[in-house]
N, C-alpha and C. Protein backbone atom coordinates (compact mmCIF):
# COMPACT_ATOMS: atom_id res chain seq x y z
N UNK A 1 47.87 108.41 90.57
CA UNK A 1 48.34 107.75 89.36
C UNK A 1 49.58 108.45 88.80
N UNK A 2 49.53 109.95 88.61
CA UNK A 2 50.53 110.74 88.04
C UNK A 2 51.93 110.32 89.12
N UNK A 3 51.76 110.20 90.68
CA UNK A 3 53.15 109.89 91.31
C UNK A 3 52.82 108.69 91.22
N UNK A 4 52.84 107.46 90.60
CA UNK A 4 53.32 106.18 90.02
C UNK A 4 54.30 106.57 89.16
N UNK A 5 53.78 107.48 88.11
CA UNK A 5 54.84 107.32 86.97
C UNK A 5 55.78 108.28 87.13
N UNK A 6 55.72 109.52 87.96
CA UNK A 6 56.72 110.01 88.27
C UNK A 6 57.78 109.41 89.18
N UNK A 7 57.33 108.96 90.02
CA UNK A 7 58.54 108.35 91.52
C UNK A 7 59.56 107.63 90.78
N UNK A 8 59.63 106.55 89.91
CA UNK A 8 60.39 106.21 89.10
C UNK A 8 61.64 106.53 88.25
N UNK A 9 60.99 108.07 88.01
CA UNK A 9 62.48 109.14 87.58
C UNK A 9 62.69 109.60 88.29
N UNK A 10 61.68 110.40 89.33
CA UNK A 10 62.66 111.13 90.29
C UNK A 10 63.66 110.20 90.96
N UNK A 11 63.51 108.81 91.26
CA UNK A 11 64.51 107.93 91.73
C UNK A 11 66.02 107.88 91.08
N UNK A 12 65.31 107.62 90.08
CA UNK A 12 66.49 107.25 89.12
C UNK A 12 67.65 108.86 88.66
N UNK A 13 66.64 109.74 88.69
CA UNK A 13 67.15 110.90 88.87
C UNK A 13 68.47 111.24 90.08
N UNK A 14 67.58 111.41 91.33
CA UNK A 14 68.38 110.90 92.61
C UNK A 14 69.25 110.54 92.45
N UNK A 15 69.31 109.21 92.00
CA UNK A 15 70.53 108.05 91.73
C UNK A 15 71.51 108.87 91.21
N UNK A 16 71.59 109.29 89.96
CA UNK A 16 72.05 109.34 89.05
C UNK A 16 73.23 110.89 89.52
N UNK A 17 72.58 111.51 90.54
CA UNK A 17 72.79 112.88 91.09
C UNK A 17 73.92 112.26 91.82
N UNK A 18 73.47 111.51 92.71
CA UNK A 18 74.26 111.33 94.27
C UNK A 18 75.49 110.39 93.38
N UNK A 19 75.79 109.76 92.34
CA UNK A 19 77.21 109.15 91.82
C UNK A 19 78.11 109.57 91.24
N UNK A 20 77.01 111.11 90.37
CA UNK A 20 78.21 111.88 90.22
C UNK A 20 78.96 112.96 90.72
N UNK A 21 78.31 113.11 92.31
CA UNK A 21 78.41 113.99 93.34
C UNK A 21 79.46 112.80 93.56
N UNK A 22 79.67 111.97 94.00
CA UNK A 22 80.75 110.67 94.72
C UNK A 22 82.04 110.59 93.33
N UNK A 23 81.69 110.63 92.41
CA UNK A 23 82.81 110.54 91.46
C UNK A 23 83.38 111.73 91.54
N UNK A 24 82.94 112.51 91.68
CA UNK A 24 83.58 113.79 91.37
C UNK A 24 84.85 114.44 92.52
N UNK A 25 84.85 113.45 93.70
CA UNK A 25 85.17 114.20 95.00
C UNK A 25 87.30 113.68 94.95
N UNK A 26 87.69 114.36 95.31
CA UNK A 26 88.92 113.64 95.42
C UNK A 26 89.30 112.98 96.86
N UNK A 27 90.21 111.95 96.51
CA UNK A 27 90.82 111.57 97.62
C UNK A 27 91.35 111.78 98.91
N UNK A 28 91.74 112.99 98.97
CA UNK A 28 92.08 113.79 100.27
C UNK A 28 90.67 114.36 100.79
N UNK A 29 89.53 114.76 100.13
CA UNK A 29 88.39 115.00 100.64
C UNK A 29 87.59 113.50 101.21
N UNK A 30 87.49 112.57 101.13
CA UNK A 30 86.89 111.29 100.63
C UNK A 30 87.36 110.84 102.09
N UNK A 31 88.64 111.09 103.04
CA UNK A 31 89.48 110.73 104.03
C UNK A 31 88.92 111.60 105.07
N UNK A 32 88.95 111.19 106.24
CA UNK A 32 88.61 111.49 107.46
C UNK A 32 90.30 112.19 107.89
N UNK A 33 90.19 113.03 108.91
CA UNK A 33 91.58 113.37 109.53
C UNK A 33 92.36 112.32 110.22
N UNK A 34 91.50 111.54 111.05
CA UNK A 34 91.99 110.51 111.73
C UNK A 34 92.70 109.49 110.41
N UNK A 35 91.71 109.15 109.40
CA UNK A 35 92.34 108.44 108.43
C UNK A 35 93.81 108.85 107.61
N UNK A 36 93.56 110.33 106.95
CA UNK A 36 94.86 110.71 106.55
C UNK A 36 96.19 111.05 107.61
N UNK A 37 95.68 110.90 109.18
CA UNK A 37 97.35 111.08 110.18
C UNK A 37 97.64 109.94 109.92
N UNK A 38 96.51 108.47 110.45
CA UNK A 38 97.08 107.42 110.50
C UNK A 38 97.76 106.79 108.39
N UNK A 39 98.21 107.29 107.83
CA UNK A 39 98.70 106.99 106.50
C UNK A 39 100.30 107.01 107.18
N UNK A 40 100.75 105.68 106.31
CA UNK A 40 101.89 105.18 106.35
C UNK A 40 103.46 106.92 106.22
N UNK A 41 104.42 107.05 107.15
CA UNK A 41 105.30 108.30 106.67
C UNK A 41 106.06 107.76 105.60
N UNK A 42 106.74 108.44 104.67
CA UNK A 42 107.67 107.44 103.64
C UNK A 42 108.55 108.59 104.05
N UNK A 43 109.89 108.23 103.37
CA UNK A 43 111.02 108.83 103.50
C UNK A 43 110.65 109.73 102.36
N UNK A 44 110.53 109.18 100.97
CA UNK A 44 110.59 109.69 99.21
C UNK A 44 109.47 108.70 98.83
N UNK A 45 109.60 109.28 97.65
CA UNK A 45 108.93 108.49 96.61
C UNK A 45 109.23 108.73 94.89
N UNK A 46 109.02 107.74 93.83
CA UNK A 46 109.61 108.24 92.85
C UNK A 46 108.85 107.57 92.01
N UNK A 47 108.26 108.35 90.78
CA UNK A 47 107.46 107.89 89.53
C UNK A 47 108.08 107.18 88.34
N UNK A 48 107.73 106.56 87.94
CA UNK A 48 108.54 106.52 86.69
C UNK A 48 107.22 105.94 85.85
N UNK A 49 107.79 105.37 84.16
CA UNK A 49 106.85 105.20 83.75
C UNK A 49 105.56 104.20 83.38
N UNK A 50 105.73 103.55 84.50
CA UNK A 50 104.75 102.57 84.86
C UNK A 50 104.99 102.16 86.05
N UNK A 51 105.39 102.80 87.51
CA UNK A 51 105.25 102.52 88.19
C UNK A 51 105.38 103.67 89.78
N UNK A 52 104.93 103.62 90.57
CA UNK A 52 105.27 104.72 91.74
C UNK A 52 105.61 103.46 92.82
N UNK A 53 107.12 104.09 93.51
CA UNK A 53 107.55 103.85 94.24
C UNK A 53 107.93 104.40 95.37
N UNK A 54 107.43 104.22 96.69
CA UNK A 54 107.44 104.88 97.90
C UNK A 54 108.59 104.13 98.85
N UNK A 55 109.61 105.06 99.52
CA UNK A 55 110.49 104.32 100.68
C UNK A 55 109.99 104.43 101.95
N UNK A 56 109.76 103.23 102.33
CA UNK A 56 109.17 103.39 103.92
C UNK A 56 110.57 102.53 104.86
N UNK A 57 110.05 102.64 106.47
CA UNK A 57 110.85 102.18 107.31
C UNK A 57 110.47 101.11 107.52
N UNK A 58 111.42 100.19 107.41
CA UNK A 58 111.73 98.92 108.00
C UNK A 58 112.48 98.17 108.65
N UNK A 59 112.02 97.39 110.19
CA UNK A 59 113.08 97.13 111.33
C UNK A 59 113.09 95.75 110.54
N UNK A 60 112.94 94.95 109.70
CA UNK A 60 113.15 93.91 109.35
C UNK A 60 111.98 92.57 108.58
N UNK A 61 110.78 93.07 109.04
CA UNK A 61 109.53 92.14 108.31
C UNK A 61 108.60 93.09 107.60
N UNK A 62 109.33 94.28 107.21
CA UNK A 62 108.42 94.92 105.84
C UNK A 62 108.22 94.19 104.36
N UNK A 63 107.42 93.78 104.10
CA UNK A 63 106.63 93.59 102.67
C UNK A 63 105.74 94.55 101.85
N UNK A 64 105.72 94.23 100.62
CA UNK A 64 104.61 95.03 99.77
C UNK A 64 103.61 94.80 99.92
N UNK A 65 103.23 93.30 100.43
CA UNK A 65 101.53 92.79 101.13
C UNK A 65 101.23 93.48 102.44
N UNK A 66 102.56 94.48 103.10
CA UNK A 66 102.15 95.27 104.50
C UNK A 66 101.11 96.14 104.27
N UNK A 67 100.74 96.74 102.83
CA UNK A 67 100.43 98.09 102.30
C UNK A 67 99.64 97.97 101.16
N UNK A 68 98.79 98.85 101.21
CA UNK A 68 97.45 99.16 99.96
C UNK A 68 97.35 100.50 99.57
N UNK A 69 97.48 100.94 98.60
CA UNK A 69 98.22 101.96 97.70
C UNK A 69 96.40 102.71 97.57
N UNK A 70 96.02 103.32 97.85
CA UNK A 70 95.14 104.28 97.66
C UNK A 70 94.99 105.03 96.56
N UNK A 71 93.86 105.41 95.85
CA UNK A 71 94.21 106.27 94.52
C UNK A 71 92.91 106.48 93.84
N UNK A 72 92.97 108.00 93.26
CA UNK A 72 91.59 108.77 93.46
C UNK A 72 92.42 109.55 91.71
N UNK A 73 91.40 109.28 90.61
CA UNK A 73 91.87 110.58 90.13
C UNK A 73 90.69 111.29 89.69
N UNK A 74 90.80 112.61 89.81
CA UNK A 74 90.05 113.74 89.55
C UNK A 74 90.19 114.94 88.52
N UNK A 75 89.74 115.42 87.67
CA UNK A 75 89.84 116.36 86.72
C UNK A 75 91.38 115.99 86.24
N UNK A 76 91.83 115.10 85.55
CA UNK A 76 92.98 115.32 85.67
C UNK A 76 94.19 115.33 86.29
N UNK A 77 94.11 115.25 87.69
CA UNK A 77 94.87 114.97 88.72
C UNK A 77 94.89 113.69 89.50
N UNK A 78 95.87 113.52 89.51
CA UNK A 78 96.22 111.73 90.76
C UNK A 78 96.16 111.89 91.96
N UNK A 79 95.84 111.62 92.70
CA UNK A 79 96.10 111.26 93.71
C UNK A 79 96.44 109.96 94.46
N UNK A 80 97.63 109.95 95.30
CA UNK A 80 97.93 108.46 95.59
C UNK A 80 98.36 108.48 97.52
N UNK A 81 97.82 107.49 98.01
CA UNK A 81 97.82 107.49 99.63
C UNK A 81 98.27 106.14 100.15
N UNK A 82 99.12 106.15 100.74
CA UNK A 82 100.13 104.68 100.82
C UNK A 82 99.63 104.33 102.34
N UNK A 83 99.15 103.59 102.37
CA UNK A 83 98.23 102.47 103.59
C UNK A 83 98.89 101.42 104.04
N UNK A 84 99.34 101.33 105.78
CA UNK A 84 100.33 100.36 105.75
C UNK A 84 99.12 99.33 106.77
N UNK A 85 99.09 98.01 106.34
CA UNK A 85 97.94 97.41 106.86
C UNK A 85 98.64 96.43 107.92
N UNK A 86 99.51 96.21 107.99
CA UNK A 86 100.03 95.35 108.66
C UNK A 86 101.18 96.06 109.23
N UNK A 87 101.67 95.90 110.76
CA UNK A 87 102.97 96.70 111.20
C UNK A 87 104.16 95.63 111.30
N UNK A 88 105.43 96.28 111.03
CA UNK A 88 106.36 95.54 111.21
C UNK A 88 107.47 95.29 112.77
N UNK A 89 107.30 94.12 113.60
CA UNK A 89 107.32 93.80 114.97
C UNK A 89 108.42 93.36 114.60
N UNK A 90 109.41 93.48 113.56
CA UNK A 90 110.75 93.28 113.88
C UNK A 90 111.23 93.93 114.69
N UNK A 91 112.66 93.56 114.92
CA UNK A 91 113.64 94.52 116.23
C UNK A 91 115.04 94.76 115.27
N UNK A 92 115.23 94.50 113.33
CA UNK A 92 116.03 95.05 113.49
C UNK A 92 116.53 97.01 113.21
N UNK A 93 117.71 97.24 112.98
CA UNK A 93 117.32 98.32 112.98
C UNK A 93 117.16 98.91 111.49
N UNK A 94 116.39 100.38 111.88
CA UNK A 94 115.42 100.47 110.84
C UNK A 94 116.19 100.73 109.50
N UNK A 95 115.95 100.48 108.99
CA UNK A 95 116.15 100.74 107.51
C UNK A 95 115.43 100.70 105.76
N UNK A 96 115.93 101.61 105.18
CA UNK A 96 115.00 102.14 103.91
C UNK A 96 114.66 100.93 103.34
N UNK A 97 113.06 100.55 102.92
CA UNK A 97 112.65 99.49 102.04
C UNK A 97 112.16 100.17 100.91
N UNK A 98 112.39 99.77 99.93
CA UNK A 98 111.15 100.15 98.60
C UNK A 98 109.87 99.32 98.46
N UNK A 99 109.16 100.12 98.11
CA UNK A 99 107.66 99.57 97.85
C UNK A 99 106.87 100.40 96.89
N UNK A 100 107.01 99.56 95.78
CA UNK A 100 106.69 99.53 94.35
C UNK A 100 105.08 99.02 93.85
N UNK A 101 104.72 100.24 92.92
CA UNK A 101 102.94 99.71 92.68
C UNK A 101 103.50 100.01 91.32
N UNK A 102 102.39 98.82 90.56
CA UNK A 102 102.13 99.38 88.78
C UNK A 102 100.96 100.84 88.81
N UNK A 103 101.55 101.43 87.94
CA UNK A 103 100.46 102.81 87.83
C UNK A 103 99.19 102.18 87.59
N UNK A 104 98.18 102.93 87.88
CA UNK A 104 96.83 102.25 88.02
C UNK A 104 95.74 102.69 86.43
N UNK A 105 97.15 103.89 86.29
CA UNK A 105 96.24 104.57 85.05
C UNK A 105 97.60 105.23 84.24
N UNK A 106 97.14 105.57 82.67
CA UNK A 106 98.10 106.01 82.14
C UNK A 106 97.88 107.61 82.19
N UNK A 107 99.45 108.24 82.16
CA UNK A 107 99.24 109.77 81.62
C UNK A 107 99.53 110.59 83.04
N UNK A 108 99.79 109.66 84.03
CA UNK A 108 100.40 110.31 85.10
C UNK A 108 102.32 110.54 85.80
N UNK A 109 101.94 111.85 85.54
CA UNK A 109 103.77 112.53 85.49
C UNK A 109 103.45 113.00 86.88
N UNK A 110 104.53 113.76 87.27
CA UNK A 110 104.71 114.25 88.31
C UNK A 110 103.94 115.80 88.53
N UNK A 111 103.62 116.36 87.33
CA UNK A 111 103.17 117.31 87.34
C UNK A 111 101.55 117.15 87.84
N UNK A 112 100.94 116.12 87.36
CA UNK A 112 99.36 116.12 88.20
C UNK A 112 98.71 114.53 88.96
N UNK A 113 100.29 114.99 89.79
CA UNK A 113 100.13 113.68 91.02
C UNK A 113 100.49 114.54 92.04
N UNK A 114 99.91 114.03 93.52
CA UNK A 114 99.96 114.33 94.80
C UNK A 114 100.15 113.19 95.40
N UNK A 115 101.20 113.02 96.56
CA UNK A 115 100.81 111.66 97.42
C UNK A 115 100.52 112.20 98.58
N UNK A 116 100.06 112.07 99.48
CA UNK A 116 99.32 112.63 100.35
C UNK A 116 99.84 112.29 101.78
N UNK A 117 101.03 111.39 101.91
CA UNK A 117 101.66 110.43 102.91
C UNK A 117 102.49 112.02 103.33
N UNK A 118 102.69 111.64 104.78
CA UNK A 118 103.94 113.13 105.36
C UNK A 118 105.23 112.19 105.26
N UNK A 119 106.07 113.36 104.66
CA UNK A 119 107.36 112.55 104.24
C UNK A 119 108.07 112.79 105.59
N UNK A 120 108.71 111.80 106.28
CA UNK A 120 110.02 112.01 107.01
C UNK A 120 111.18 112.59 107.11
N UNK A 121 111.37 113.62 107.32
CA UNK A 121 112.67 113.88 106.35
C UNK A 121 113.84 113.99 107.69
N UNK A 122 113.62 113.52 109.02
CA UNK A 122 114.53 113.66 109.90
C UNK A 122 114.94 112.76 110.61
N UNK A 123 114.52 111.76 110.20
CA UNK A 123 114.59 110.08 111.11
C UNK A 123 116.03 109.54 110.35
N UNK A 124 116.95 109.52 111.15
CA UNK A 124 118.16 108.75 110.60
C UNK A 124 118.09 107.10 110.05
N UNK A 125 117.86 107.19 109.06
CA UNK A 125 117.52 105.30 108.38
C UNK A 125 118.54 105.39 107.59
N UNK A 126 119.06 104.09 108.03
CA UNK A 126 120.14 103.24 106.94
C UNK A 126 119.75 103.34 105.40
N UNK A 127 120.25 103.90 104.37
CA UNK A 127 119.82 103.45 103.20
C UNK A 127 119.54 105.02 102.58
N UNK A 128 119.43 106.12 103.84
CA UNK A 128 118.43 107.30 103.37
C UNK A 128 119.76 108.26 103.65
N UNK A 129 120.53 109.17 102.44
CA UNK A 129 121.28 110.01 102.40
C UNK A 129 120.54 111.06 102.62
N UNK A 130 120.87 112.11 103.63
CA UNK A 130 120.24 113.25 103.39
C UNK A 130 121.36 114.46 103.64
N UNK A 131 120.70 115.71 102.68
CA UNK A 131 121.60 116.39 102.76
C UNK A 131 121.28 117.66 103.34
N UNK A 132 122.57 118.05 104.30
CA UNK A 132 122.39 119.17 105.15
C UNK A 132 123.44 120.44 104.57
């Protein structure tokens, strides 16, 4: 009789354990290795104040519907992971696209954001000044 009325909380207990063990975890933990290599490379990226914008490569049929913007925040910190879902089978040659998200949350500066994408920084693309 006594585990009738106990099993009920310890359940709910359980429950209640294992969501804020899952809320609590960040985004780069949450990702498999295989998952964070395969993340889209960007050239840059740039915040402003309602929006993050990432430059990726494009031979000619890049869109913002190619890509799903990932995003985890934790204690205070952002995290953001740029997902390219669709590849682009153009042939022309490559060059810098922007791809623009609304911030998902307010109060994020540059100081407690991470994007987690490996930036390119040696691929010659039209559009991308770099300095040597």
């Amino acid at each position: 009789m006594i585990m009738k009325k106990i099993y009920p909380i310890f359940f709910m207990l359980l429950v209640s354990l294992l969501a804020s063990a899952c809320s609590g975890t960040t985004l780069s933990n949450k990702m498999t290795e295989a998952e964070r290599n395969n993340l889209e490379k960007i050239y840059s990226f740039d915040l402003s104040a309602e929006t993050i914008t990432f430059v990726v490569k494009s031979t000619g049929c890049t869109n913002k519907d190619d890509f799903e913007l990932l995003y985890q925040a934790h204690q205070g910190h952002h995290e953001f992971a740029l997902k390219r879902l669709k590849q682009d089978m153009c042939r022309a040659m490559p060059r810098a696209y922007p791809v623009s998200f609304k911030l998902p949350a307010e109060g994020i500066s540059s100081d407690n954001l991470t994007v987690l994408n490996a930036i390119d920084e040696n691929t010659p693309v039209k559009g991308i000044k770099r300095g040597r």
